[in-house]
N, C-alpha and C. Protein backbone atom coordinates (compact mmCIF):
# COMPACT_ATOMS: atom_id res chain seq x y z
N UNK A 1 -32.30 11.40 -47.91
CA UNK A 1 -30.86 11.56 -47.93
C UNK A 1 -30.23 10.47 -48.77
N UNK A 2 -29.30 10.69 -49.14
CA UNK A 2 -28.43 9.68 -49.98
C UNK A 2 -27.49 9.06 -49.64
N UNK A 3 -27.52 7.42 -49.87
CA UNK A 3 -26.68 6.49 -49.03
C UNK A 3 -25.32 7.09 -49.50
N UNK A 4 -24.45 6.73 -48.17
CA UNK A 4 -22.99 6.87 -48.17
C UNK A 4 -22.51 6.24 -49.20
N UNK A 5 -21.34 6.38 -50.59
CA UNK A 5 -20.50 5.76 -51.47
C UNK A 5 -19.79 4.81 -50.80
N UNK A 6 -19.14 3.93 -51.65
CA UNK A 6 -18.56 2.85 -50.86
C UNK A 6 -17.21 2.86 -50.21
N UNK A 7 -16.76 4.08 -51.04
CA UNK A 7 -15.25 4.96 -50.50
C UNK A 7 -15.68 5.74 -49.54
N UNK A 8 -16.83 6.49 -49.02
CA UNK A 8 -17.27 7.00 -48.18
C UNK A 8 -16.80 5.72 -46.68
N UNK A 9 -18.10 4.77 -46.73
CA UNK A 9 -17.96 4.02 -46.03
C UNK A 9 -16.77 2.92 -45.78
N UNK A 10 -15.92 3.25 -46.62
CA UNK A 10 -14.33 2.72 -46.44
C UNK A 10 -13.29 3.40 -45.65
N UNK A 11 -13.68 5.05 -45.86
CA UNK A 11 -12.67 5.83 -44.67
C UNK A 11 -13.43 5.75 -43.21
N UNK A 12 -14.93 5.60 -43.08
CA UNK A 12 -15.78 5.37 -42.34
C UNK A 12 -14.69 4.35 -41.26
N UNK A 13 -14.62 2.90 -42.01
CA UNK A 13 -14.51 1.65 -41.45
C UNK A 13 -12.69 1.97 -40.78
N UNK A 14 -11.73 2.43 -41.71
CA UNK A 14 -10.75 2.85 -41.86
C UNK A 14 -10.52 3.27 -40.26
N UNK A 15 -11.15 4.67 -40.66
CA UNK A 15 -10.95 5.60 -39.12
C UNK A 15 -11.86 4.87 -38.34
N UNK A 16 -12.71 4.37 -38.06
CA UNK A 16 -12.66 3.36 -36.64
C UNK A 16 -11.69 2.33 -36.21
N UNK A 17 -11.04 1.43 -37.23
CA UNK A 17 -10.14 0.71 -37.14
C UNK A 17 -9.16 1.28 -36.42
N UNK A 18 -8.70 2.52 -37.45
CA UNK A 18 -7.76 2.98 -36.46
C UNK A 18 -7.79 3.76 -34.98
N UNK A 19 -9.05 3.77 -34.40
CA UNK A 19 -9.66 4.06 -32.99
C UNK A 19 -9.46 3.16 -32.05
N UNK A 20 -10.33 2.00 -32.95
CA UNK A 20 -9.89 0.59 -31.77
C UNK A 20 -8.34 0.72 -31.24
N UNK A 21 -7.74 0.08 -33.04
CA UNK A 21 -5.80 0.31 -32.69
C UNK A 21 -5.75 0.83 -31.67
N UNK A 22 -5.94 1.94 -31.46
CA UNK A 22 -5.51 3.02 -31.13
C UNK A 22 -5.63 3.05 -29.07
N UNK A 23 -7.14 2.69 -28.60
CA UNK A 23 -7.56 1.92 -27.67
C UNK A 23 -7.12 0.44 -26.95
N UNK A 24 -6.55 -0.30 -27.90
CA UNK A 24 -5.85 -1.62 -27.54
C UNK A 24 -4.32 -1.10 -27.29
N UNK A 25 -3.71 -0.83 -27.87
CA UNK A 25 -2.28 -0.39 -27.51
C UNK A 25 -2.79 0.35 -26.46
N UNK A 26 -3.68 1.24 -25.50
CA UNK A 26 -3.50 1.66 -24.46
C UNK A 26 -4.31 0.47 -23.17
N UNK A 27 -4.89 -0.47 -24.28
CA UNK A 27 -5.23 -1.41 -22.66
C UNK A 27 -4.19 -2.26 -22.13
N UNK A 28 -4.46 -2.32 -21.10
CA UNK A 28 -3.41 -2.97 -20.10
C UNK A 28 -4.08 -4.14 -18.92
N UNK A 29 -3.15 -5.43 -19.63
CA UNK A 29 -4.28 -6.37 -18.59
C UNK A 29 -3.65 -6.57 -17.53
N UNK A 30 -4.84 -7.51 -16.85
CA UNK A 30 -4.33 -7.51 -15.21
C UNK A 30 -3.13 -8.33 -15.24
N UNK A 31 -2.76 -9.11 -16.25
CA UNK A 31 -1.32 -10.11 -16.02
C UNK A 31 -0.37 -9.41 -16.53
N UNK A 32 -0.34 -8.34 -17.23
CA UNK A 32 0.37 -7.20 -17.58
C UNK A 32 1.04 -6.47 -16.35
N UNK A 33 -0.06 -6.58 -15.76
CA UNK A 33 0.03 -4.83 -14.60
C UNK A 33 0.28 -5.80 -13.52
N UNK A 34 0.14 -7.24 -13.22
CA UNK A 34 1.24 -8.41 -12.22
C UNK A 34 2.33 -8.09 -12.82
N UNK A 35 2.49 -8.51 -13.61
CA UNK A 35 4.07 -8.77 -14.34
C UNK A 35 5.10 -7.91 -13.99
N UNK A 36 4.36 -6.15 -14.24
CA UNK A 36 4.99 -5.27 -14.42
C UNK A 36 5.47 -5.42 -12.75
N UNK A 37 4.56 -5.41 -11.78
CA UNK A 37 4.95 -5.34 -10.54
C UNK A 37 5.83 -6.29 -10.00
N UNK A 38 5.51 -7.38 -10.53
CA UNK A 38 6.50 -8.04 -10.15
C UNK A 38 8.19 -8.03 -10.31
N UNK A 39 8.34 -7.45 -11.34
CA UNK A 39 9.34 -6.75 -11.99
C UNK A 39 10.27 -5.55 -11.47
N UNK A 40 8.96 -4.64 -10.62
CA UNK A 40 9.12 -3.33 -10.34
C UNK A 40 9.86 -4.12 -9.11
N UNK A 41 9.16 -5.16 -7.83
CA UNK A 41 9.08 -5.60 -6.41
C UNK A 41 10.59 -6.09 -6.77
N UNK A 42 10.85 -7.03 -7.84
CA UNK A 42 12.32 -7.19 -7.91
C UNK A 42 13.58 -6.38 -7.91
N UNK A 43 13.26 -5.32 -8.69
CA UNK A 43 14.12 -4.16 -8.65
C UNK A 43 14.48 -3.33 -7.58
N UNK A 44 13.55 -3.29 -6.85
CA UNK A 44 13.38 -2.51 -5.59
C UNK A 44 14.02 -3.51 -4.52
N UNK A 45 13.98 -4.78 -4.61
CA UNK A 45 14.59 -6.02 -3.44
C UNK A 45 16.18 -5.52 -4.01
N UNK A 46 16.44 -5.41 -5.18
CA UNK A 46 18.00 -5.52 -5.79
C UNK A 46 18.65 -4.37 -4.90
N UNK A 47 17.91 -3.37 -5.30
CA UNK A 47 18.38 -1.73 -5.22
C UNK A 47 18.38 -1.89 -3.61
N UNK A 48 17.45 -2.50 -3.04
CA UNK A 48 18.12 -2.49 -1.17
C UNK A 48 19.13 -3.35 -0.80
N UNK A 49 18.95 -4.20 -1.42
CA UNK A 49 20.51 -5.10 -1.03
C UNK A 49 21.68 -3.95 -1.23
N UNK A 50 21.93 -3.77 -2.95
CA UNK A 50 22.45 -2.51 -3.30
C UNK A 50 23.02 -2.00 -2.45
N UNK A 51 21.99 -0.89 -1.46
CA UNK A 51 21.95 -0.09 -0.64
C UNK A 51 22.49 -0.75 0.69
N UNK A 52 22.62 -2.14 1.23
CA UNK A 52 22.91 -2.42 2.30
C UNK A 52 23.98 -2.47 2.14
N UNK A 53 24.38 -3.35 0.93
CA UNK A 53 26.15 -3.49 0.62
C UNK A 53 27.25 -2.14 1.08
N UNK A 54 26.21 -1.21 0.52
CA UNK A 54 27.22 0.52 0.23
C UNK A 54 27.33 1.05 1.86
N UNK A 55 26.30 0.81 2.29
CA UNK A 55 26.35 1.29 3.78
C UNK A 55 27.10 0.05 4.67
N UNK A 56 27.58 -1.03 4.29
CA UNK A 56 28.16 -1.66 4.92
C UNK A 56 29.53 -1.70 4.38
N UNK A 57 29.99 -1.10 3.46
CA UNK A 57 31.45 -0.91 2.96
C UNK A 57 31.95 0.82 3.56
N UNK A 58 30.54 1.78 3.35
CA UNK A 58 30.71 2.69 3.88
C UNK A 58 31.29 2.78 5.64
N UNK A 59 30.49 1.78 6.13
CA UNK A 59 30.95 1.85 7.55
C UNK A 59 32.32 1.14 7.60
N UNK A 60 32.77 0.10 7.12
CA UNK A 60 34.04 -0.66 7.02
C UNK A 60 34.67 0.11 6.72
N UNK A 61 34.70 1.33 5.55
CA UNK A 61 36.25 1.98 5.57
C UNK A 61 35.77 3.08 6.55
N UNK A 62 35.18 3.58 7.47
CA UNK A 62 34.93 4.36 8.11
C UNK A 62 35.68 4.33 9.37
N UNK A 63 35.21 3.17 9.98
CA UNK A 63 35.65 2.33 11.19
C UNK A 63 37.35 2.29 10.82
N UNK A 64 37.55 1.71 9.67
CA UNK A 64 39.19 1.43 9.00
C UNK A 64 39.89 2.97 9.22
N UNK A 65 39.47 4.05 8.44
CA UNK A 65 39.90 5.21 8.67
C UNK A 65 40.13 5.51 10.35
N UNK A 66 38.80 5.46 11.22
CA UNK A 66 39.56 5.47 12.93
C UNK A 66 40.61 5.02 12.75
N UNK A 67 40.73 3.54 13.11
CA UNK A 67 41.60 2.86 13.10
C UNK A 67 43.14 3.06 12.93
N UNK A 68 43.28 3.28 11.48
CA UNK A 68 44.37 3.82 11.11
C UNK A 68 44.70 4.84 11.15
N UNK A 69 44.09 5.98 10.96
CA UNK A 69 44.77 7.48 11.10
C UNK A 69 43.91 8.20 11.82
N UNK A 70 42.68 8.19 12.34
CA UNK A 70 42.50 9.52 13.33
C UNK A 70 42.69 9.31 14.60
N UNK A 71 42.32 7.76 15.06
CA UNK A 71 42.30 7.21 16.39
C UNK A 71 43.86 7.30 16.91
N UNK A 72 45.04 7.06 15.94
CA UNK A 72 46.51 7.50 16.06
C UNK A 72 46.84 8.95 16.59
N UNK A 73 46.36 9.48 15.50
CA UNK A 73 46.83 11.06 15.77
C UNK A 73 45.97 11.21 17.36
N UNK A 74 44.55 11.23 17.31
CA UNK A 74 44.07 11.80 18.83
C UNK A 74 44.97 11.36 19.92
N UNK A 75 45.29 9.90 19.91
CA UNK A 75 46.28 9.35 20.80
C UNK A 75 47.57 10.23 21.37
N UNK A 76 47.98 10.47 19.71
CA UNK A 76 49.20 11.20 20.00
C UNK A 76 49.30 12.73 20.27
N UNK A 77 48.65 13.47 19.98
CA UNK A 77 48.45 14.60 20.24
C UNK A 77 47.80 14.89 22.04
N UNK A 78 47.01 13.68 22.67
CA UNK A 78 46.33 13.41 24.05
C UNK A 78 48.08 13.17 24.58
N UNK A 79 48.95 12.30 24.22
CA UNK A 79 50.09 12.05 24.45
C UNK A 79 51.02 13.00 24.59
N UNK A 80 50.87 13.97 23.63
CA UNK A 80 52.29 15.02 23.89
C UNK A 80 51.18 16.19 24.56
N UNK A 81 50.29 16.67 24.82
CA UNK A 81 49.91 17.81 25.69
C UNK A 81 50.41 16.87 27.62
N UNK A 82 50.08 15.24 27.77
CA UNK A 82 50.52 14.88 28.98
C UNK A 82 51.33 14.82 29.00
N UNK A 83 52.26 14.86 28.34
CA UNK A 83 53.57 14.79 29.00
C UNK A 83 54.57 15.77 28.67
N UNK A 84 54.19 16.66 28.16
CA UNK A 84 54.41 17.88 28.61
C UNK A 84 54.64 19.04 27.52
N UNK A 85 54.55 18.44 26.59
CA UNK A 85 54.87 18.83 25.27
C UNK A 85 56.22 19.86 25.01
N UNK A 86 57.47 19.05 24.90
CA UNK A 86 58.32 20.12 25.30
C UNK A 86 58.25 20.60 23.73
N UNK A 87 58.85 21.73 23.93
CA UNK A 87 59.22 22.41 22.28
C UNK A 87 61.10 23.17 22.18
């Protein structure tokens, strides 16, 4: 058989090169894949605070709403059926 040309063995070298490339951009090291988590564990601590804040403003105007207008009206409406509700 007849040895490979040297342009032969240049697309040869070529297209493996670009295999490796190709293999390194998909490895991922272990201080990578910490990092990332650590990153992820932060986001996730944010997003529950987040979440505690909303459910604790949620209940504050909730409680506020009783307060001011439904806990009134039940009052008053419990108020005019006792006493007699004239019309």
């Amino acid at each position: 058989m007849d040895d490979p040309t040297v342009w032969e063995r240049l697309r040869e070298i070529q297209a493996s090169l670009g295999r490796m490339e190709a293999a390194q951009t998909l490895y991922v090291t272990q201080e990578q894949r910490e990092s990332d988590k650590t990153i992820m564990d932060l986001k996730i601590t944010a997003l529950a605070k987040d979440q505690e804040e909303d459910r604790a403003r949620i209940d504050r105007l909730t409680r506020g709403a009783w307060t001011v207008l439904i806990g009134p009206v039940i009052v008053g409406v419990v108020l005019y059926f006792l006493l007699g509700g004239k019309s």
